[in-house]
N, C-alpha and C. Protein backbone atom coordinates (compact mmCIF):
# COMPACT_ATOMS: atom_id res chain seq x y z
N UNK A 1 -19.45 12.89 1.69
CA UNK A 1 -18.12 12.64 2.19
C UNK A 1 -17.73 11.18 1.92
N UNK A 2 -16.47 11.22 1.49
CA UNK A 2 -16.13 9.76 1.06
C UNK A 2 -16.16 8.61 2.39
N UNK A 3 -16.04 7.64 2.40
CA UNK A 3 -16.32 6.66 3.32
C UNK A 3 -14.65 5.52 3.66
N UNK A 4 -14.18 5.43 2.45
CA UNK A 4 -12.78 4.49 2.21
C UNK A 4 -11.97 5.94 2.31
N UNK A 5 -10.82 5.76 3.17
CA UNK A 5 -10.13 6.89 2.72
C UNK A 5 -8.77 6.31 1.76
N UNK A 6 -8.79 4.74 1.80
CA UNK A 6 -7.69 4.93 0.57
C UNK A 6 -8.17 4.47 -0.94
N UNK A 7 -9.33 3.66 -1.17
CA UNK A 7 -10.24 3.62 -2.34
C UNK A 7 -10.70 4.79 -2.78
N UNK A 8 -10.99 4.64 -4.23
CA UNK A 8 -11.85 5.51 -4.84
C UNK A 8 -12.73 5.09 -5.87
N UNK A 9 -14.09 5.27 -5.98
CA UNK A 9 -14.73 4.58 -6.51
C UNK A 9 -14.40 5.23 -8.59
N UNK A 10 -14.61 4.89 -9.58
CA UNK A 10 -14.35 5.02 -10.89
C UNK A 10 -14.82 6.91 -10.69
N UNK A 11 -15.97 6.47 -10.38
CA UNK A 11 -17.14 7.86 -11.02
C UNK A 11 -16.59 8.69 -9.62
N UNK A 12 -15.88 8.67 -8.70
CA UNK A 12 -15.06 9.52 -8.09
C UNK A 12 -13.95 10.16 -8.56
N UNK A 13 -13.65 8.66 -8.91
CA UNK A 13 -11.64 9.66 -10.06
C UNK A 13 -12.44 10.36 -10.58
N UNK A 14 -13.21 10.17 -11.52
CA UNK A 14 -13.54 10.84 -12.84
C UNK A 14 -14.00 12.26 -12.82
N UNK A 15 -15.12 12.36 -11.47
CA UNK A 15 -15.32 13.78 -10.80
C UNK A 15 -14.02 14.48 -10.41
N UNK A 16 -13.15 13.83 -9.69
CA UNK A 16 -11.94 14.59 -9.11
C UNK A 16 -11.09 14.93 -10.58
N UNK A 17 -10.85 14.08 -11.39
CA UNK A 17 -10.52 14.83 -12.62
C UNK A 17 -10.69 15.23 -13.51
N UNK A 18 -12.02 15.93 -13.28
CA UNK A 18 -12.93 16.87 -14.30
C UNK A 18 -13.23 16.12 -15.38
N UNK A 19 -13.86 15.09 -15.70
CA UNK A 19 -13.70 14.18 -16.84
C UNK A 19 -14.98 13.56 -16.74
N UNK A 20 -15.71 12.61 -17.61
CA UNK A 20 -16.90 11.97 -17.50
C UNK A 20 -16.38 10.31 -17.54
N UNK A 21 -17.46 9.82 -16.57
CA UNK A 21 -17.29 8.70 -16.78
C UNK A 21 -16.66 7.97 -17.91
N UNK A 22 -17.02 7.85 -19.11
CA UNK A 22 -16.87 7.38 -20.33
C UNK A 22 -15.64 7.96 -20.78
N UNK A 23 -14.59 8.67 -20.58
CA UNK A 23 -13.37 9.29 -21.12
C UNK A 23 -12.76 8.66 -19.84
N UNK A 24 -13.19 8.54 -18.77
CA UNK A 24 -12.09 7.50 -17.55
C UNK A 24 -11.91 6.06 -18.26
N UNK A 25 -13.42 5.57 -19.01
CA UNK A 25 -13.54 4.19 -19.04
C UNK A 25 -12.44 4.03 -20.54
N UNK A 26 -12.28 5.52 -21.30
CA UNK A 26 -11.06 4.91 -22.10
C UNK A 26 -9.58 4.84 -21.92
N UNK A 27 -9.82 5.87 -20.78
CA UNK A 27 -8.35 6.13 -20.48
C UNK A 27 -7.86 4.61 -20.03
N UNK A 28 -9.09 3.44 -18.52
CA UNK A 28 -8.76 3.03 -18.06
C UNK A 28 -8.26 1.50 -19.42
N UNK A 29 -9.25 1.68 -20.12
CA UNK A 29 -9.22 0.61 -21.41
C UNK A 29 -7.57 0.56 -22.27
N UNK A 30 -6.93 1.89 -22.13
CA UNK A 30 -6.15 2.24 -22.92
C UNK A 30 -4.65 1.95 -22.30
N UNK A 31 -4.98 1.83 -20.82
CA UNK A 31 -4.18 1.32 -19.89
C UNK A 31 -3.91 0.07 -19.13
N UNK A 32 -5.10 -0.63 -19.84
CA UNK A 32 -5.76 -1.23 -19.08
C UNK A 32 -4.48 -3.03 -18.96
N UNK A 33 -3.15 -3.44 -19.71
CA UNK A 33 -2.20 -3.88 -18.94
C UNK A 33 -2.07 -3.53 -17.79
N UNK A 34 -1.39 -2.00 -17.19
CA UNK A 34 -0.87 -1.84 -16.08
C UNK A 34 -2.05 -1.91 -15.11
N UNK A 35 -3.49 -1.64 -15.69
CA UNK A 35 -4.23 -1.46 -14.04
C UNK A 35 -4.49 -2.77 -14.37
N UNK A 36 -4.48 -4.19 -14.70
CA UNK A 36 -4.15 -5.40 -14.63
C UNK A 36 -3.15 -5.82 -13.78
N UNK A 37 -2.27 -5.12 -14.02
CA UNK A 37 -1.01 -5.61 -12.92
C UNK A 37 -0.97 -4.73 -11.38
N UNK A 38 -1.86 -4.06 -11.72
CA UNK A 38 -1.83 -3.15 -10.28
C UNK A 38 -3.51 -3.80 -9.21
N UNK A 39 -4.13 -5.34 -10.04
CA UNK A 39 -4.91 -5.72 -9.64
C UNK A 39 -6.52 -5.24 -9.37
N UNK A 40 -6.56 -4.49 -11.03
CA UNK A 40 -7.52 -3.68 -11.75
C UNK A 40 -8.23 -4.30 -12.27
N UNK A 41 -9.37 -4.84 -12.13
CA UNK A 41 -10.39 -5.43 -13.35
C UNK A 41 -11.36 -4.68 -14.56
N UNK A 42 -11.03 -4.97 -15.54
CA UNK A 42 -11.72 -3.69 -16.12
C UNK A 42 -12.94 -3.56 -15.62
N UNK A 43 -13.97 -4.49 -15.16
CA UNK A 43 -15.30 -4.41 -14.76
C UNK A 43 -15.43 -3.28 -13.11
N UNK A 44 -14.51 -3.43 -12.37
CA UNK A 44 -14.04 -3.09 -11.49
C UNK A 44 -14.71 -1.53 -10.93
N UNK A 45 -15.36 -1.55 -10.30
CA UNK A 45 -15.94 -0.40 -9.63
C UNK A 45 -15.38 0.77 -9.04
N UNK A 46 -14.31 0.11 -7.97
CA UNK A 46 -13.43 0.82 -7.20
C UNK A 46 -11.84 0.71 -7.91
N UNK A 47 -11.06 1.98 -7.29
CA UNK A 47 -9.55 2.28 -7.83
C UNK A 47 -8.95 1.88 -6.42
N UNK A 48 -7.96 0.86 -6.36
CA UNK A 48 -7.04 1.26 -5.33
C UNK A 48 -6.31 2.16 -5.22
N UNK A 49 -5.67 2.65 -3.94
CA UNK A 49 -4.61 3.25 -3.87
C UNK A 49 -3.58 4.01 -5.06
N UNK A 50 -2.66 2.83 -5.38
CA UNK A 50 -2.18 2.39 -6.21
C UNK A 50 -2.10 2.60 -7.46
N UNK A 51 -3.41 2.42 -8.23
CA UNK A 51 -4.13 2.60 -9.39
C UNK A 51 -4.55 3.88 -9.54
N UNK A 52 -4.83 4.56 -8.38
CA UNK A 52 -5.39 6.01 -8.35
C UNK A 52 -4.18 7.17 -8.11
N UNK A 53 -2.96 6.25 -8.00
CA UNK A 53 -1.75 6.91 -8.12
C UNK A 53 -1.13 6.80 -9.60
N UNK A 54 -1.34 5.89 -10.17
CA UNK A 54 -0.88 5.28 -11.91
C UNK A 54 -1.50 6.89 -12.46
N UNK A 55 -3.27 6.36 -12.40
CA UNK A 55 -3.80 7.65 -12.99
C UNK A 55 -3.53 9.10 -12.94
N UNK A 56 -3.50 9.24 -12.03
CA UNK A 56 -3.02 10.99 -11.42
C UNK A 56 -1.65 10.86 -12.22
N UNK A 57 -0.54 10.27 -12.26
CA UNK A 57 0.64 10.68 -12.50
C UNK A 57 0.49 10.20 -14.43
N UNK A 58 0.09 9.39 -14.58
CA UNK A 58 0.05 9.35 -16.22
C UNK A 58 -1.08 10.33 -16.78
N UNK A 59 -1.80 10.71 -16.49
CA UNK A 59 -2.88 11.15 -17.38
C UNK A 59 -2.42 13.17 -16.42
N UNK A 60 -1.73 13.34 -15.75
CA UNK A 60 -1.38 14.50 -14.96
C UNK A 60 -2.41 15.24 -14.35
N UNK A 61 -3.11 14.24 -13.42
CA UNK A 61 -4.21 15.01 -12.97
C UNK A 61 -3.94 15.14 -11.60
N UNK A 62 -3.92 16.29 -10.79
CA UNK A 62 -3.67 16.09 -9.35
C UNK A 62 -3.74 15.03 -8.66
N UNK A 63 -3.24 14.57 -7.76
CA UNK A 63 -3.73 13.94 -6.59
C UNK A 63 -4.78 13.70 -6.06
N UNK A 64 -5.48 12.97 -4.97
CA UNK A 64 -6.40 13.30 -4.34
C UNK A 64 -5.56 13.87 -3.28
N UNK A 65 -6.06 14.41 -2.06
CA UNK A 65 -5.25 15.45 -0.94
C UNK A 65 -4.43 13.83 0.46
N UNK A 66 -5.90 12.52 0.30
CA UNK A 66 -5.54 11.77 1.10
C UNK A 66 -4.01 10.81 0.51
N UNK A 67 -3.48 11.19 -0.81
CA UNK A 67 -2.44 10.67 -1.19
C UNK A 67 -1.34 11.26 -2.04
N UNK A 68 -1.45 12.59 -1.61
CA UNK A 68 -0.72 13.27 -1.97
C UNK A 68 0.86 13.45 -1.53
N UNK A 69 1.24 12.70 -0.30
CA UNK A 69 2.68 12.07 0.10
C UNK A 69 3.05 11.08 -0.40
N UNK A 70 2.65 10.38 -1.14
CA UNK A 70 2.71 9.07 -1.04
C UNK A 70 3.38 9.53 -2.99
N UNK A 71 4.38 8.79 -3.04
CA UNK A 71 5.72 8.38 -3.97
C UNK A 71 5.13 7.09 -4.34
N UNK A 72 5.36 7.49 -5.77
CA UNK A 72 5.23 5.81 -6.72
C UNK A 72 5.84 5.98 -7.58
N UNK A 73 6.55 4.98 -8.21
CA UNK A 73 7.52 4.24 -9.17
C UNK A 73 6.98 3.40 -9.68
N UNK A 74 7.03 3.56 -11.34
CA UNK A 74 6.55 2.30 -12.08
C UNK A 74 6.91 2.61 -13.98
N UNK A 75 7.82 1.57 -13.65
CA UNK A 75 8.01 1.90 -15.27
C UNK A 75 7.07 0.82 -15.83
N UNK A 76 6.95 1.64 -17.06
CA UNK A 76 6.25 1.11 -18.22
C UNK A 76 6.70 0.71 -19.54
């Protein structure tokens, strides 16, 4: 059971969106301006909020269920 309910650790997204580590680490590389500006380090262990909202809505992978109300705006 997760422990942060608004973090998510990398190798969590990556489970929640059926994906392996190493296809997150390009997606995040490939993105990796905006999760800069969303206060993303590429070295970076954990996803904020935020960042775990970027992902879900650009790459179209569900939600997690704890942020699934939650509205974001962000042009690119």
């Amino acid at each position: 059971m997760r422990k942060h309910k608004s973090n998510m650790t990398k190798s969590e997204f990556a489970q929640h969106a059926g994906i392996s580590r190493r296809t997150l680490a390009r997606w995040c590389k490939e993105q990796s301006n905006v999760l800069r500006v969303l206060h993303v380090k590429p070295t970076a262990r954990v996803l904020n909020p935020i960042a775990i909202l970027f992902l879900c809505d650009y790459f179209c992978v569900d939600r997690p269920e704890f942020l699934k109300n939650i509205k974001l705006s962000i042009r690119i």
